[in-house]
N, C-alpha and C. Protein backbone atom coordinates (compact mmCIF):
# COMPACT_ATOMS: atom_id res chain seq x y z
N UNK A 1 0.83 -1.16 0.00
CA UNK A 1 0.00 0.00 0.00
C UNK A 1 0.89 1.24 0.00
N UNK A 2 0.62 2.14 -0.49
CA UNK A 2 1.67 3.45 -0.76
C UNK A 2 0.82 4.61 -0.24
N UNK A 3 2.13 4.72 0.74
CA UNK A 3 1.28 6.11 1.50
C UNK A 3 1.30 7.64 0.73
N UNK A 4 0.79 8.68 1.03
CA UNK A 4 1.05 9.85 0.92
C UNK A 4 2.37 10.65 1.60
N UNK A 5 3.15 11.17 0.93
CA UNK A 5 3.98 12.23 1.68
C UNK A 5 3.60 13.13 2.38
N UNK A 6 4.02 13.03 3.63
CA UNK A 6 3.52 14.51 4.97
C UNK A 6 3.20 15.77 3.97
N UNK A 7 4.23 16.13 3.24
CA UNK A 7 4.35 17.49 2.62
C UNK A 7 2.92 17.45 1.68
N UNK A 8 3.00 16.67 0.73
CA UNK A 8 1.91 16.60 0.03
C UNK A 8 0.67 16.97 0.77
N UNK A 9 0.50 16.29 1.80
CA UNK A 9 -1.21 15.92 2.17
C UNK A 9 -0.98 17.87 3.22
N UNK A 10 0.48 18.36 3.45
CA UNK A 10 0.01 19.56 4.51
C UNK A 10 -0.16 20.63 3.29
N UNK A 11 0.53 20.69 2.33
CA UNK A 11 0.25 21.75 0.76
C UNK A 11 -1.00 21.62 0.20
N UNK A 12 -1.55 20.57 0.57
CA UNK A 12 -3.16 20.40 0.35
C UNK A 12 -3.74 21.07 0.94
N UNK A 13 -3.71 20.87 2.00
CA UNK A 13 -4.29 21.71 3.87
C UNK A 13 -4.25 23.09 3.15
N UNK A 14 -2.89 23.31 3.31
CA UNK A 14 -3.10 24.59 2.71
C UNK A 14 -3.33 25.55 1.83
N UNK A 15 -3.18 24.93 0.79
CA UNK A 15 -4.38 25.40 -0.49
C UNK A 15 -5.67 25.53 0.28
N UNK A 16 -6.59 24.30 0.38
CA UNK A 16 -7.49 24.53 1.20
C UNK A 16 -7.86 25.98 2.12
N UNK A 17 -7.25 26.12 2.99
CA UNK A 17 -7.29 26.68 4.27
C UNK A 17 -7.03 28.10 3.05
N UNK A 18 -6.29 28.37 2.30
CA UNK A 18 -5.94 29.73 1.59
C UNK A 18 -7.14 29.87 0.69
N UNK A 19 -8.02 28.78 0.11
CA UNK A 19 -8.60 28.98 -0.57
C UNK A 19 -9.96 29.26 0.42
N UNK A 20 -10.19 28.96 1.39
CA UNK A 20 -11.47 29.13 2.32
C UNK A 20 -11.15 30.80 3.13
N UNK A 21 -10.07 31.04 3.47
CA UNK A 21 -9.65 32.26 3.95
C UNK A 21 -9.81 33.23 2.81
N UNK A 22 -9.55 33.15 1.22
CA UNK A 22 -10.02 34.24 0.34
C UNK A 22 -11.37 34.52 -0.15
N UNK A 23 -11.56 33.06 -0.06
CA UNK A 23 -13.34 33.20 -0.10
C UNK A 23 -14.02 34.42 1.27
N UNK A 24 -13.69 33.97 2.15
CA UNK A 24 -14.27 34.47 3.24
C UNK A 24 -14.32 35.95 2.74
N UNK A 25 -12.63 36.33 2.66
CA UNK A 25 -12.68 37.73 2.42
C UNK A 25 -13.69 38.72 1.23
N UNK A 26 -13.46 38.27 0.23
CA UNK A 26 -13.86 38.33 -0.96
C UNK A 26 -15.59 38.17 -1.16
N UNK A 27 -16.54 37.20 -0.42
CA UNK A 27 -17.25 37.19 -0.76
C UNK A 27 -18.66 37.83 0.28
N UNK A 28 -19.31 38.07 -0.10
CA UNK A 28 -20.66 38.91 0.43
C UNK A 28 -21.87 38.29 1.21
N UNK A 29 -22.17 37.19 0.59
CA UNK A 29 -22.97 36.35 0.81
C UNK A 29 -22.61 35.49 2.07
N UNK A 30 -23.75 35.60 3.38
CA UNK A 30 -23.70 34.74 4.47
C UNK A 30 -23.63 33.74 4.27
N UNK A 31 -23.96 33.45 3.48
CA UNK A 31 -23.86 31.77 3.46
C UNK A 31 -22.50 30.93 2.88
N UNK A 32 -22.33 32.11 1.62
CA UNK A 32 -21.56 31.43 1.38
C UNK A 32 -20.00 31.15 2.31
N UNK A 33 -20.16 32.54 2.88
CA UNK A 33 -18.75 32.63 4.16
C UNK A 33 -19.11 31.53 5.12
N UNK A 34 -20.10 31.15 5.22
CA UNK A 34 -20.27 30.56 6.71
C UNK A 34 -19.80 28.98 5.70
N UNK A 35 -19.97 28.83 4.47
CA UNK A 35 -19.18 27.26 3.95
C UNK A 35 -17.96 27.44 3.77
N UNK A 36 -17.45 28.64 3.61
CA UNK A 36 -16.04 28.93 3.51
C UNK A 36 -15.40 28.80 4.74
N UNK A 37 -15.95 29.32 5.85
CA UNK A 37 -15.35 28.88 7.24
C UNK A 37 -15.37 27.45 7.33
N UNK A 38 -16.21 26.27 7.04
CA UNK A 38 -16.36 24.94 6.85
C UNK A 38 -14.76 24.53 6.30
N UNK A 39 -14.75 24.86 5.32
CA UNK A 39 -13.49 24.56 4.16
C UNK A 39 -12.19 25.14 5.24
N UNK A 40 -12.37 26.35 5.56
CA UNK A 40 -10.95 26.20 6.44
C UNK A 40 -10.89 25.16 7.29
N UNK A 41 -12.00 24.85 8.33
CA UNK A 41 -11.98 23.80 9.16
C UNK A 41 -11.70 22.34 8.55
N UNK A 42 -12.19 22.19 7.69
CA UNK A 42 -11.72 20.77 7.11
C UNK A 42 -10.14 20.95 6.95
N UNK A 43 -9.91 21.77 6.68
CA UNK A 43 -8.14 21.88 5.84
C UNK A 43 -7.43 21.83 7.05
N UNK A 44 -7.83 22.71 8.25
CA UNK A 44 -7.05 22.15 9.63
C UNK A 44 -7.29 20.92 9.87
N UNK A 45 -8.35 20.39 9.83
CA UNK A 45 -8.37 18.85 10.56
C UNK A 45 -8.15 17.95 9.49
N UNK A 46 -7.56 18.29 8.18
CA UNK A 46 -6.66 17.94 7.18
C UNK A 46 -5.47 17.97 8.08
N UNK A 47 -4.79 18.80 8.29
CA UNK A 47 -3.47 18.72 8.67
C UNK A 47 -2.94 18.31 10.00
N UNK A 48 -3.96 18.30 10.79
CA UNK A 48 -4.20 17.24 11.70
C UNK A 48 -3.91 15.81 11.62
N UNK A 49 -4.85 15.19 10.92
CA UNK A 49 -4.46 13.83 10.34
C UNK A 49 -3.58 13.34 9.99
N UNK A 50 -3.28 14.47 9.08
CA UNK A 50 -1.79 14.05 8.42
C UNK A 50 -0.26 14.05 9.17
N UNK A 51 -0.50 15.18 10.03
CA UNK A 51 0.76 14.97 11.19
C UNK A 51 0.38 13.63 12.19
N UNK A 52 -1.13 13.56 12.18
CA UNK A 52 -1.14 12.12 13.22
C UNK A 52 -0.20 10.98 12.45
N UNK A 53 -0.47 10.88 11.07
CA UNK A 53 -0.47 9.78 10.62
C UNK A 53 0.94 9.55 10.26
N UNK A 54 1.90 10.73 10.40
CA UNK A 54 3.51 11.01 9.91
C UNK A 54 3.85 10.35 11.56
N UNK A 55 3.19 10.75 12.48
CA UNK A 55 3.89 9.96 13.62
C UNK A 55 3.28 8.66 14.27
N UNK A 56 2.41 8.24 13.41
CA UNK A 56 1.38 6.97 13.95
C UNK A 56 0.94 6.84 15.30
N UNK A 57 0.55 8.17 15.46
CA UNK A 57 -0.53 8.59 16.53
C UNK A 57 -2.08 8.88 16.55
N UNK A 58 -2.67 8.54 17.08
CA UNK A 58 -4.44 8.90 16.93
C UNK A 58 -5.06 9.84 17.33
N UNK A 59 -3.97 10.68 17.84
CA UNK A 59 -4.14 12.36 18.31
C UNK A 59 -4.65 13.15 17.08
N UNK A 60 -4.12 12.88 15.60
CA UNK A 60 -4.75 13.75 14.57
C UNK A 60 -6.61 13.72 14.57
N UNK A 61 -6.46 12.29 14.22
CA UNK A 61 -7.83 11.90 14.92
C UNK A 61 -8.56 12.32 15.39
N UNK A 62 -8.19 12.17 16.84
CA UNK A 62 -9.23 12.84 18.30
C UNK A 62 -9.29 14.23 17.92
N UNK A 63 -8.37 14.98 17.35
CA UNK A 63 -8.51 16.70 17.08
C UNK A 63 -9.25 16.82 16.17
N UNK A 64 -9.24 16.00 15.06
CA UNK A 64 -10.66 16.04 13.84
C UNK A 64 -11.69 15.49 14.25
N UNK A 65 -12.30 14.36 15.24
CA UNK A 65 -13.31 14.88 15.80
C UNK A 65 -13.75 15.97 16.83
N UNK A 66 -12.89 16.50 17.41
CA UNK A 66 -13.01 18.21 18.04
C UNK A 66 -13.60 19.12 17.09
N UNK A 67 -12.86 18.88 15.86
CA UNK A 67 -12.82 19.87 14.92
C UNK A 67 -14.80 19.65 14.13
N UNK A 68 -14.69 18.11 13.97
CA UNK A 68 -16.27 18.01 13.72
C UNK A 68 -17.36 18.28 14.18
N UNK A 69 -17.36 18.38 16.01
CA UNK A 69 -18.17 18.71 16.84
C UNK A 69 -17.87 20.10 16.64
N UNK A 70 -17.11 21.00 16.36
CA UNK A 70 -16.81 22.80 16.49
C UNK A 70 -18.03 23.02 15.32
N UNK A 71 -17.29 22.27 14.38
CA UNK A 71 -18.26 23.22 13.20
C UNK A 71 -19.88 22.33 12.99
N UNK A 72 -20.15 21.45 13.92
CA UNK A 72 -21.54 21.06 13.50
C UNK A 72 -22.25 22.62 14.73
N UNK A 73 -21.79 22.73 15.96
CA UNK A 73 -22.34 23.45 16.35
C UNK A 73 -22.12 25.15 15.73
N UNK A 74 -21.12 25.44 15.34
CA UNK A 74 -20.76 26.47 14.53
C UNK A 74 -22.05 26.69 13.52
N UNK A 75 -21.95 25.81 12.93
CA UNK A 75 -23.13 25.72 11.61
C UNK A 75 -24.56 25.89 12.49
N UNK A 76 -24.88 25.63 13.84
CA UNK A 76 -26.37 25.54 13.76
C UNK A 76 -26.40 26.63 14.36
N UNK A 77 -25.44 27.78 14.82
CA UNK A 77 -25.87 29.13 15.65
C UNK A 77 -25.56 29.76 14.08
N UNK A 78 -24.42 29.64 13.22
CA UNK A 78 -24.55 30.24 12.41
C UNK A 78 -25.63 30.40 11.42
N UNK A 79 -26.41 29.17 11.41
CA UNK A 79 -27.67 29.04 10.58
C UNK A 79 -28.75 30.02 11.41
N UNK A 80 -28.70 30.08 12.45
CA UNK A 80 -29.87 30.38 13.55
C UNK A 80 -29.52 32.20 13.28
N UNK A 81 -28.55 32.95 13.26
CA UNK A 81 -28.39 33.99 12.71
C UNK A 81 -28.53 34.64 11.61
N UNK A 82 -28.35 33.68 10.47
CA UNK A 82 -28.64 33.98 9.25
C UNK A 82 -30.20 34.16 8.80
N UNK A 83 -31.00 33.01 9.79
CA UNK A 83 -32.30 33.28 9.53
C UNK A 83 -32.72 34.62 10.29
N UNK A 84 -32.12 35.18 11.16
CA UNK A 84 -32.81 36.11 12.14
C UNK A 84 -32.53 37.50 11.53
N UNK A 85 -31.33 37.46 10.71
CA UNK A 85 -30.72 38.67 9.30
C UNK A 85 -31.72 38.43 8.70
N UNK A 86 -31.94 37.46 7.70
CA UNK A 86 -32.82 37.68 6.40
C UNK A 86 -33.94 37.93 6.94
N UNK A 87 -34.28 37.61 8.10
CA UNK A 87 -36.02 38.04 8.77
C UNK A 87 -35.93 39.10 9.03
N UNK A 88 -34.96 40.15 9.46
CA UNK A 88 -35.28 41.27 9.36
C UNK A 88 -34.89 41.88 8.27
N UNK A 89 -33.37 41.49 7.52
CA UNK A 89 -33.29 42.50 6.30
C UNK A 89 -33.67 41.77 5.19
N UNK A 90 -34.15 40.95 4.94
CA UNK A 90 -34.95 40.25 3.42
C UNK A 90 -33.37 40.05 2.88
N UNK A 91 -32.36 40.10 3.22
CA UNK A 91 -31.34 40.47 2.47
C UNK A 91 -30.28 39.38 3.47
N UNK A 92 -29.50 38.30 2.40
CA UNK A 92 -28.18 38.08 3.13
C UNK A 92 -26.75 38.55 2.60
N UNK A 93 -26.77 39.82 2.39
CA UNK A 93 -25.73 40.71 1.99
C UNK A 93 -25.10 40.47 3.65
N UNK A 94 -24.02 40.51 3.62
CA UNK A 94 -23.09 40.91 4.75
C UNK A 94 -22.79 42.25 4.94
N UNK A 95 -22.67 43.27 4.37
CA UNK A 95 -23.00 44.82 4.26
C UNK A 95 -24.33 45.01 4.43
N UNK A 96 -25.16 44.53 4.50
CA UNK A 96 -26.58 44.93 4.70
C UNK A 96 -26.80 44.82 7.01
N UNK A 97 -26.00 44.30 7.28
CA UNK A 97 -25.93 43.32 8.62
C UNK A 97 -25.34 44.80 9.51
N UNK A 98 -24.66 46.03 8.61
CA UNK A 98 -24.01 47.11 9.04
C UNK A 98 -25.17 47.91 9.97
N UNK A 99 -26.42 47.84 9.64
CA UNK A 99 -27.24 48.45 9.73
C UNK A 99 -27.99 48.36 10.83
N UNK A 100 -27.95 46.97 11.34
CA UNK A 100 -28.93 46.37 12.69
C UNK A 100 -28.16 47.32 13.56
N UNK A 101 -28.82 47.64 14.54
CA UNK A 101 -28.34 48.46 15.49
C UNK A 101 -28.92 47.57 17.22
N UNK A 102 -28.29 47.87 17.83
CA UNK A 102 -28.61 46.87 18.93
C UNK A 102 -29.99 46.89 19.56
């Protein structure tokens, strides 16, 4: 069986993680940032794994399920906000969100 090279599988991670961090910046849409934060999180608990698995430890592991429990609850307050934006501004612009006042 032929493994992957450490380097390989962490230049992945980080494409990933660069490509979820420009999204974020770049784009407008709540939703779509809140999958772009997803994509960074996978790419860390990408590189997680992959250092577990360079030292044949199950610590990468146990931190990618940390990392799975972060963003399932991440995702359901983030969902729970997004509906409470578009209910008041009809709108999931992220510039539109400038406006709520406390």
């Amino acid at each position: 069986m032929k493994t992957i090279p450490v380097e390989s599988g962490l230049l992945l991670a980080g494409i990933l993680f660069m490509l979820g961090m420009i999204s974020v910046l770049v784009r407008r849409n709540i939703i779509f940032m809140l999958i772009s934060v997803e994509i960074m999180l996978n790419a860390a608990g990408l590189a997680f794994i992959v250092a577990g698995s360079k030292w044949v430890q199950p610590d990468g592991q146990v931190m990618f399920i940390f990392i799975l429990t972060m963003a399932a609850a991440e995702v359901s307050v983030g969902l729970a906000l997004i509906l409470q934006i578009y209910h008041q501004l009809k709108t999931l612009d992220s510039d539109a969100a400038n406006k709520m006042n406390g």
